[in-house]
Protein backbone atom coordinates (compact mmCIF):
# COMPACT_ATOMS: atom_id res chain seq x y z
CA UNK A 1 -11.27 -25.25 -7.33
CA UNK A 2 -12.12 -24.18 -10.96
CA UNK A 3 -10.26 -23.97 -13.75
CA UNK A 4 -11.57 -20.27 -14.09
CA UNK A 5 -9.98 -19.41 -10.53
CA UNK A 6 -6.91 -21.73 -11.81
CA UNK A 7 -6.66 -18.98 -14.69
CA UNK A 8 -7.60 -16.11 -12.68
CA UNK A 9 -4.56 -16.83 -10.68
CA UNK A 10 -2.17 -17.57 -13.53
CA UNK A 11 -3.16 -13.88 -15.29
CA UNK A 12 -2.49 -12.42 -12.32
CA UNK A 13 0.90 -13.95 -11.54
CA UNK A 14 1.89 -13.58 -15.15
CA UNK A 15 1.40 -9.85 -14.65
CA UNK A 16 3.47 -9.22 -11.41
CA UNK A 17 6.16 -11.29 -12.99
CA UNK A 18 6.26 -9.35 -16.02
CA UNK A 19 6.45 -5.93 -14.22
CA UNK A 20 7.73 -6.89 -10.44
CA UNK A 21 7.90 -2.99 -9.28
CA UNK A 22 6.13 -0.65 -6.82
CA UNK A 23 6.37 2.66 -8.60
CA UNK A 24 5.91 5.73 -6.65
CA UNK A 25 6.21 9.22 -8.03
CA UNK A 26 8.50 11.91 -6.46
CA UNK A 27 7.01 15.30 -6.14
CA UNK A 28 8.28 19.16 -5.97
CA UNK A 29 8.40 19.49 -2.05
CA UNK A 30 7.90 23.12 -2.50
CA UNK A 31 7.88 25.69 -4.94
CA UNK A 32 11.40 26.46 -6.82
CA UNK A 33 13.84 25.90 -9.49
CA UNK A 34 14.15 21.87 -10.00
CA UNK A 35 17.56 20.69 -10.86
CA UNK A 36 17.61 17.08 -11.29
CA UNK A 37 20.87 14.87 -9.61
CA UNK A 38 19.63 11.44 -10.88
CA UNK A 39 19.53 9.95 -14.31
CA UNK A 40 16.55 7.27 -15.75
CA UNK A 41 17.42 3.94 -15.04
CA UNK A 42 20.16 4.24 -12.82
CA UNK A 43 19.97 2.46 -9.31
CA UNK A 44 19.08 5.01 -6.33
CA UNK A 45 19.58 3.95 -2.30
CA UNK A 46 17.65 4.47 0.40
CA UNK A 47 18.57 5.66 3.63
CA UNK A 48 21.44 3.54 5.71
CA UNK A 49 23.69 3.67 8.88
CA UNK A 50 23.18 1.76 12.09
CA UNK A 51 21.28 4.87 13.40
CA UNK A 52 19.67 5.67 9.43
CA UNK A 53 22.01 8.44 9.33
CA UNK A 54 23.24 8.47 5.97
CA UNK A 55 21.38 10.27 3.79
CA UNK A 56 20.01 7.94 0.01
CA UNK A 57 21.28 8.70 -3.42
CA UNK A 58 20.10 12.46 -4.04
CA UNK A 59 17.33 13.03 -6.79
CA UNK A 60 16.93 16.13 -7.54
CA UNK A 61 17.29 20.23 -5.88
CA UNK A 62 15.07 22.85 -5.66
CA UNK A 63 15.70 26.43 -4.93
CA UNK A 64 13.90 29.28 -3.52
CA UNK A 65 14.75 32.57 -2.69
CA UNK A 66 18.34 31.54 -2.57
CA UNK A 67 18.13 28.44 -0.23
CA UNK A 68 19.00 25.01 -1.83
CA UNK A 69 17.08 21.73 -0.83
CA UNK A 70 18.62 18.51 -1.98
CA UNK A 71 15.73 15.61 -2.41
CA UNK A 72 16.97 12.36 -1.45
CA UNK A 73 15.61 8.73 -2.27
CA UNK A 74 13.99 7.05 1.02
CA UNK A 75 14.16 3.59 -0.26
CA UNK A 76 16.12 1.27 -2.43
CA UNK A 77 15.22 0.67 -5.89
CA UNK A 78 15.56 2.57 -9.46
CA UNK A 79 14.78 5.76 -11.46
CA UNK A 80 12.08 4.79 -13.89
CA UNK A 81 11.45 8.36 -15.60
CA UNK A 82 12.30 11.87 -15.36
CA UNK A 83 10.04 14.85 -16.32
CA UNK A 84 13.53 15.99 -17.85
CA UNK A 85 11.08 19.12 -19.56
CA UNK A 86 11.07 20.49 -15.77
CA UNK A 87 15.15 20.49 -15.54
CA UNK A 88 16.27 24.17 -14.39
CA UNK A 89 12.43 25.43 -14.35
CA UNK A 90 10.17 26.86 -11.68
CA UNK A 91 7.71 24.14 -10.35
CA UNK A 92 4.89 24.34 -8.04
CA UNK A 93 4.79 22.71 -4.98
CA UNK A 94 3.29 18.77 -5.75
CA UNK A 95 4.08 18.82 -9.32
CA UNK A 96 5.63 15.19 -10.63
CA UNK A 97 9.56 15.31 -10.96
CA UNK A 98 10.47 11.68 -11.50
CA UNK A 99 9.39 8.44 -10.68
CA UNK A 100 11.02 5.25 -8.70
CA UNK A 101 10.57 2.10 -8.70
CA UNK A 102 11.46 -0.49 -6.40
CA UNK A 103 11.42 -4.32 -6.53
CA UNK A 104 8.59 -5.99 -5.02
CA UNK A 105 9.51 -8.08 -2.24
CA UNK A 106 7.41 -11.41 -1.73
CA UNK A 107 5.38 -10.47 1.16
CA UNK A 108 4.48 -7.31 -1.53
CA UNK A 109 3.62 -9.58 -4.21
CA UNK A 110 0.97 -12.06 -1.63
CA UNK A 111 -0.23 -8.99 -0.35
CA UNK A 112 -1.27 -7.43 -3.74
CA UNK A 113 -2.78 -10.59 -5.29
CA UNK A 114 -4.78 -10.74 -1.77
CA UNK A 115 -6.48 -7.48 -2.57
CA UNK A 116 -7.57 -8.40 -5.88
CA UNK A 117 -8.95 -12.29 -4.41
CA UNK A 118 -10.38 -10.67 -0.99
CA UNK A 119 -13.38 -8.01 -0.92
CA UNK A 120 -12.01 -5.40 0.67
CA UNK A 121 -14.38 -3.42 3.40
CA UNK A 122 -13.27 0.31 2.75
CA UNK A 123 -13.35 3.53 5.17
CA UNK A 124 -16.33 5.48 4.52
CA UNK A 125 -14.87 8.55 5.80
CA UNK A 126 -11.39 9.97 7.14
CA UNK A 127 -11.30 8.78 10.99
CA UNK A 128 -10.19 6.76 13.05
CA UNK A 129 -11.37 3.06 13.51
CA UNK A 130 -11.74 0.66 16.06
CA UNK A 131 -13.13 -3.00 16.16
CA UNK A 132 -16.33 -2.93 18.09
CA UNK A 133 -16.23 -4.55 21.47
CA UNK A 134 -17.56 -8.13 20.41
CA UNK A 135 -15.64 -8.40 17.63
CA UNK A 136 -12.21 -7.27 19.48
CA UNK A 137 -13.09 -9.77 22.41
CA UNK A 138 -13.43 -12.32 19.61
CA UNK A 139 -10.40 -11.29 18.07
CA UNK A 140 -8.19 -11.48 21.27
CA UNK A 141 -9.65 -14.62 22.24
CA UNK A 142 -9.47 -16.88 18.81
CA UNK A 143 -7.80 -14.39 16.21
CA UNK A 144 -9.31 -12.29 13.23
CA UNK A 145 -9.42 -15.38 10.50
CA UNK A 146 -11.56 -17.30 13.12
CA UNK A 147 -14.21 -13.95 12.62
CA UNK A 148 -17.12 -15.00 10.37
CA UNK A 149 -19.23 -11.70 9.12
CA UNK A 150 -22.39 -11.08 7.12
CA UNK A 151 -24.02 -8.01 5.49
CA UNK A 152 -25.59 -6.06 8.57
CA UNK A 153 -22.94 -6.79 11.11
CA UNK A 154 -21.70 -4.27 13.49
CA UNK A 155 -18.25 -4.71 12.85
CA UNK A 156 -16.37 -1.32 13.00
CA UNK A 157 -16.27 1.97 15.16
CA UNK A 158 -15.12 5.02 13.22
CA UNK A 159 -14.43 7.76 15.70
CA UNK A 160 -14.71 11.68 13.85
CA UNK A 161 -14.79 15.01 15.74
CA UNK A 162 -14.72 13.40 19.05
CA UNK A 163 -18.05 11.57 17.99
CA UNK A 164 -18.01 7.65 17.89
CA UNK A 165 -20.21 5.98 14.94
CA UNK A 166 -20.92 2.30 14.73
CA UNK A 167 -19.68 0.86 10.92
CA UNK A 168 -22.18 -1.97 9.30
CA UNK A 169 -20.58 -4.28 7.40
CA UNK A 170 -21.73 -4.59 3.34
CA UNK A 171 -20.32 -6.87 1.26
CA UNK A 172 -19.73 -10.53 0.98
CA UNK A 173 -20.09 -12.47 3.78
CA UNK A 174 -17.21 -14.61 4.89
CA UNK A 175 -14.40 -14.81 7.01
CA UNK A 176 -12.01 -12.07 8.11
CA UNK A 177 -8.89 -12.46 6.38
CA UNK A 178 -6.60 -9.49 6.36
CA UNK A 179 -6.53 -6.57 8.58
CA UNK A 180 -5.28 -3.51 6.87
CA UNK A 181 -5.14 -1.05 10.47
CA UNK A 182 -4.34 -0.70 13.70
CA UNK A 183 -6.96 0.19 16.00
CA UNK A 184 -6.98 4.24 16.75
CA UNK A 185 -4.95 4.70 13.88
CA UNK A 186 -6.31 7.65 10.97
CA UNK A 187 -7.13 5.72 7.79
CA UNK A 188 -7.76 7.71 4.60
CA UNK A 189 -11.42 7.80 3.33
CA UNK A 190 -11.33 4.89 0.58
CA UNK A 191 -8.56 2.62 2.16
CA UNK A 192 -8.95 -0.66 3.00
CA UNK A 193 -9.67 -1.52 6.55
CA UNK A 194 -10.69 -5.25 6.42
CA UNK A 195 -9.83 -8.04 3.73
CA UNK A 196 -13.12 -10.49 3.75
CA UNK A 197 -12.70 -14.17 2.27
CA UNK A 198 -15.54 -16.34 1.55
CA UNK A 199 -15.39 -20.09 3.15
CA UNK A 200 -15.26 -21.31 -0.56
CA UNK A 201 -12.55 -19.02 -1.44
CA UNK A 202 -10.08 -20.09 1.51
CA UNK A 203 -8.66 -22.66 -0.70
CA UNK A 204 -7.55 -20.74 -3.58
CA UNK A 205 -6.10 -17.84 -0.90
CA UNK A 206 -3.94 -20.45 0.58
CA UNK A 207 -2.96 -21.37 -2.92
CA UNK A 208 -1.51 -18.21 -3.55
CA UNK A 209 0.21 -18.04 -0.58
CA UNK A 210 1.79 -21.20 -1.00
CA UNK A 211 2.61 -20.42 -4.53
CA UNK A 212 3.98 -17.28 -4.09
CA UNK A 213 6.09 -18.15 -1.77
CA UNK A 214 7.76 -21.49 -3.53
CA UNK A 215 8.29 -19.54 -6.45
CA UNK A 216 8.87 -15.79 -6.06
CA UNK A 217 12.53 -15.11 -5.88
């Protein structure tokens, strides 16, 4: 392994430990009056109960035409800003309101420093995908990491409007690595589907994993 990829990987673990959070920005739900419940930094819960019955820490209300919606948190974590400009005023429906964050857990922090090492084969479209035949057969019998793919391959079936469309593979060739959806599932146009590792690469991949998980808390 180089000492470039040795550096590479130290940058990048340097940076998730100095800012460990998945931040994810809480929008109007609908059009109203925004009163916020929640205060910047202060811890938030997500839903809990045996049956997730009880409701997380409430963020923020919104009114319209006299009916009162209180916004809950979904997850555990923390408020990291509020837009508090928008307290008591009319929003439209999407506009920002706050933001959370929530601690990144150590499967989070491998799979994040996997998309930046892997090339990442992305949907061309909105659809939904499906391995093609040979590659699912090959799948079943010897799993996904034993796949090795090239430029050119038929690797991918996007189904749209009822209409099935082989997907060629472009981009490095190497070994599939991660699989980012189920097939049949929709994937967004732009989202990953496949994680691709070149044979030389397969050593610094397991490094991270290794690393990551001796010495992420």
């Amino acid at each position: 392994m180089s000492a470039q990829q040795e550096i590479h990987f130290d940058e990048i673990i340097s940076r998730y430990r100095s800012d460990p959070y998945h931040y994810v920005d809480i929008c109007a739900v609908h059009t109203g009056r925004v009163r916020f419940l929640a205060q910047e930094n202060s811890p938030v819960e997500g839903v809990t109960g045996e049956w997730l019955h009880k409701l997380g820490t409430p963020l923020y209300q919104i009114e319209r035409e006299r009916n009162t919606k209180v916004i809950t948190a979904k997850a555990n974590g923390e408020v990291a800003s509020v837009c508090r400009e928008l307290d008591g005023q009319f929003v439209e429906a999407g506009e920002k309101l706050l933001t959370l964050r929530h601690p990144l857990k150590k499967k989070d922090v491998i799979e994040a420093i996997l998309q930046e090492v892997l090339f990442l084969f992305k949907a061309p479209e909105r659809a939904r995908y499906y391995f093609s035949l040979d590659i699912q057969s090959r799948i079943d019998q010897k799993g996904a990491r034993s796949i090795f793919i090239q430029p050119g391959d038929e690797i991918i079936t996007m189904s749209l409007m009822k209409r099935d469309t082989p997907v060629y593979y472009s981009g490095e060739a190497g070994l599939i690595h991660s699989v980012y959806f189920k097939p049949g599932d929709s994937v967004y146009q732009g989202a990953p589907l496949i994680g691709i590792c070149p044979e030389e690469k397969f050593p610094l991949v397991q490094k991270v994993i290794t690393r990551v998980k001796a010495e992420w808390e």
